[in-house]
C-alpha atoms as a PDB file:
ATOM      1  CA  UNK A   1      24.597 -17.230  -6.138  1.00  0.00           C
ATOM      2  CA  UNK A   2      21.943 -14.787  -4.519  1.00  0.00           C
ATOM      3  CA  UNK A   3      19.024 -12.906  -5.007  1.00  0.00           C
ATOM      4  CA  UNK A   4      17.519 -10.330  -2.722  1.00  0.00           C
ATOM      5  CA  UNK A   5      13.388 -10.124  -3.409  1.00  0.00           C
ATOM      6  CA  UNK A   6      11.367  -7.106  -1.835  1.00  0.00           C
ATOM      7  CA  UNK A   7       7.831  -8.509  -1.086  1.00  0.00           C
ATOM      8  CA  UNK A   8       4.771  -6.586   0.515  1.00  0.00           C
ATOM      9  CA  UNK A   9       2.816  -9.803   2.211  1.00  0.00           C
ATOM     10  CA  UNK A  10      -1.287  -9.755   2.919  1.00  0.00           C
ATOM     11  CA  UNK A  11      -1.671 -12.429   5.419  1.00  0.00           C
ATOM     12  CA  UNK A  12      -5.213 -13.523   6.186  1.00  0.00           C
ATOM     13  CA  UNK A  13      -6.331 -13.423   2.444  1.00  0.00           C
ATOM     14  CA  UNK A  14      -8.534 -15.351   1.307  1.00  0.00           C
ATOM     15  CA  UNK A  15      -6.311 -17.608  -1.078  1.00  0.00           C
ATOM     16  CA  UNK A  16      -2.178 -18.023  -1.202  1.00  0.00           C
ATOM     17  CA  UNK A  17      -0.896 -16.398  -4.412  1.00  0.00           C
ATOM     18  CA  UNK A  18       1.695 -14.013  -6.189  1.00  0.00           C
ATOM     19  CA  UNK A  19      -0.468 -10.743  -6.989  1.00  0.00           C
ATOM     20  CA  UNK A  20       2.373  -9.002  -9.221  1.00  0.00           C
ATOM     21  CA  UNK A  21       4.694  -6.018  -8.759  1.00  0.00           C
ATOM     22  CA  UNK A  22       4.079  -3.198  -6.910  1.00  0.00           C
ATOM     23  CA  UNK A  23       6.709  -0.842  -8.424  1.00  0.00           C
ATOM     24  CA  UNK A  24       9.908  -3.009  -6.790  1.00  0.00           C
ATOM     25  CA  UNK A  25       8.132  -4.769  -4.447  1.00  0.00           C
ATOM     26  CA  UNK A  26       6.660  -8.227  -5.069  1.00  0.00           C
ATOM     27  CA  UNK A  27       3.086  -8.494  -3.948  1.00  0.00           C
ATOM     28  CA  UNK A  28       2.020 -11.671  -2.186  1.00  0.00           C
ATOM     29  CA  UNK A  29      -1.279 -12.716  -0.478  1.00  0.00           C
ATOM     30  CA  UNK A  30      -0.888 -15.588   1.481  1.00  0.00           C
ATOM     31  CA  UNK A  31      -4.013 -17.186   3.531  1.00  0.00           C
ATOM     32  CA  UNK A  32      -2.181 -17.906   6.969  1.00  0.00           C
ATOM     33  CA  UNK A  33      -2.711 -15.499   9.389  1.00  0.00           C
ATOM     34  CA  UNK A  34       0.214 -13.785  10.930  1.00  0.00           C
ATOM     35  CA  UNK A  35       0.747 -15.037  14.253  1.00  0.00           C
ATOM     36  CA  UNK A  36       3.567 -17.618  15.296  1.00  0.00           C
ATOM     37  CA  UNK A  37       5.446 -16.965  11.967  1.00  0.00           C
ATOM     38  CA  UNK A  38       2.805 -18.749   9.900  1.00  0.00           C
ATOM     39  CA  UNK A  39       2.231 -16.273   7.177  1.00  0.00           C
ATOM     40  CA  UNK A  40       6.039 -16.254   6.869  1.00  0.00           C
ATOM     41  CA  UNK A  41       6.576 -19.852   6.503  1.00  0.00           C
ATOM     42  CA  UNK A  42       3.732 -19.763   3.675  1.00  0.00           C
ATOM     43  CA  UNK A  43       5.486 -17.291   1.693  1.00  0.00           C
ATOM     44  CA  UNK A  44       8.655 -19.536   1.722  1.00  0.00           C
ATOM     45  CA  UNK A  45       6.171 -22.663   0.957  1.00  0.00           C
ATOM     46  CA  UNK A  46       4.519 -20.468  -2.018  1.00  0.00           C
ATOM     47  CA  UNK A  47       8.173 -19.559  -3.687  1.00  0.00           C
ATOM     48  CA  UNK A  48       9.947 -22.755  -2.955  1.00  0.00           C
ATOM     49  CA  UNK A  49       7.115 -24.133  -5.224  1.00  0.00           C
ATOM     50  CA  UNK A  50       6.812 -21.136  -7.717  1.00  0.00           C
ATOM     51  CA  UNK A  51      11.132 -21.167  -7.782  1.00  0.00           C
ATOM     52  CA  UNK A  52      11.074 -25.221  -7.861  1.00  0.00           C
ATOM     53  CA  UNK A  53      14.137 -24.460  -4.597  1.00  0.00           C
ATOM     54  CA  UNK A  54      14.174 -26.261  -1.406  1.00  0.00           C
ATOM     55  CA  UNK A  55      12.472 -24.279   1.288  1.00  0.00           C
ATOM     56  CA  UNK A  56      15.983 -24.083   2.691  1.00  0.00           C
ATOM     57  CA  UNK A  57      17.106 -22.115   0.166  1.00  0.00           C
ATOM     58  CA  UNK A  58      14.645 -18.962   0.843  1.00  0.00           C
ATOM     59  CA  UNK A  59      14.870 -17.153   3.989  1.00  0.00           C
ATOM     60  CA  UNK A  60      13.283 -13.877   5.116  1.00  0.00           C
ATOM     61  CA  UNK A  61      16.130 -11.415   6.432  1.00  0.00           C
ATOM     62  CA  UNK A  62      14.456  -8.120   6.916  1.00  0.00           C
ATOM     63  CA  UNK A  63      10.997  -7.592   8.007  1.00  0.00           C
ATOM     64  CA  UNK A  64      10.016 -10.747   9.296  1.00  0.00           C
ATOM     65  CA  UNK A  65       7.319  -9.152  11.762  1.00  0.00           C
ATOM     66  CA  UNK A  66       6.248  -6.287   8.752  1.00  0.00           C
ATOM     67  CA  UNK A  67       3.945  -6.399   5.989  1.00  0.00           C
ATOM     68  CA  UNK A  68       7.331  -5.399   4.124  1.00  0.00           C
ATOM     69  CA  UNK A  69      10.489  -7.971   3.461  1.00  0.00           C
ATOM     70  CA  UNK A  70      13.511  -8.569   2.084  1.00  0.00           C
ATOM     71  CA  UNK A  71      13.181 -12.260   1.169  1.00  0.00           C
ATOM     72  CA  UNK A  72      16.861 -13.670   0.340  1.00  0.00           C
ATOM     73  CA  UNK A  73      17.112 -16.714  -1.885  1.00  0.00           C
ATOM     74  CA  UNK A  74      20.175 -19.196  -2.936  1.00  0.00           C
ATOM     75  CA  UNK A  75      20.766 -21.160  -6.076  1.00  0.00           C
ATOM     76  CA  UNK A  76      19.237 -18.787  -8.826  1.00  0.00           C
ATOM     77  CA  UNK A  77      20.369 -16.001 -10.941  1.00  0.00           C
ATOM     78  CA  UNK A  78      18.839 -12.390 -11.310  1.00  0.00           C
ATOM     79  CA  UNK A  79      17.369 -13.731 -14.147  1.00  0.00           C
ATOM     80  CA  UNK A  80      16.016 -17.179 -12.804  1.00  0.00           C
ATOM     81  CA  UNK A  81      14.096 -15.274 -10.668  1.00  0.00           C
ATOM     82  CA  UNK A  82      12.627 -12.265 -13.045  1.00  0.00           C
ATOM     83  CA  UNK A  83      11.895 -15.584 -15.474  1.00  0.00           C
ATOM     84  CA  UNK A  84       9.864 -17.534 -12.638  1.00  0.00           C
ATOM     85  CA  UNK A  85       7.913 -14.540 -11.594  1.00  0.00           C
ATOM     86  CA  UNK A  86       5.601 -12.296 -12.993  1.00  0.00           C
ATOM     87  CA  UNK A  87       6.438  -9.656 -15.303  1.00  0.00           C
ATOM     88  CA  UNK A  88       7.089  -6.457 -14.160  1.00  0.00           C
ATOM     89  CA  UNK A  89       4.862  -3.438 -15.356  1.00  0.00           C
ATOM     90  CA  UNK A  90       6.984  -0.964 -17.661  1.00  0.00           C
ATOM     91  CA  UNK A  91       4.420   1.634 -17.045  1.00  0.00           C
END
């Protein structure tokens, strides 16, 4: 099992964190700056911790030098993931 994850990533923020939703787009500051795929490998760190996964099972397959990604992860359901991360906004 799969799960696709749009994320908009801040790197160079002052702290590593999940901000929330940004209509379908997760929104994640992370404080490594993005040179030398840094900010990328924190974003796995930060959800292998948040999704309790291996780092193995989260890789980044779109976007990998944007701001904007499509973050693929392994071994959780649809709604593993929408339970382990913030609710969305129904406004």
């Amino acid at each position: 099992m799969k799960c696709r994850l749009e994320a908009k990533v801040v790197p160079g923020s002052s702290r590593t964190e999940i901000v929330g939703w940004l209509g379908d787009c997760l929104k994640i500051r992370v404080a490594a700056p993005p040179e030398k795929g840094k900010a990328n490998q924190a974003v796995i760190e930060l959800l292998s911790k948040r999704l309790k996964l291996n780092q193995e099972s989260i890789a980044i397959v779109h976007g990998s030098r944007s701001q904007r990604k499509v973050i693929e992860i392994s071994g959780i359901t649809p709604q593993q993931l929408d339970h382990a991360l913030p609710a969305r906004s129904t406004s």
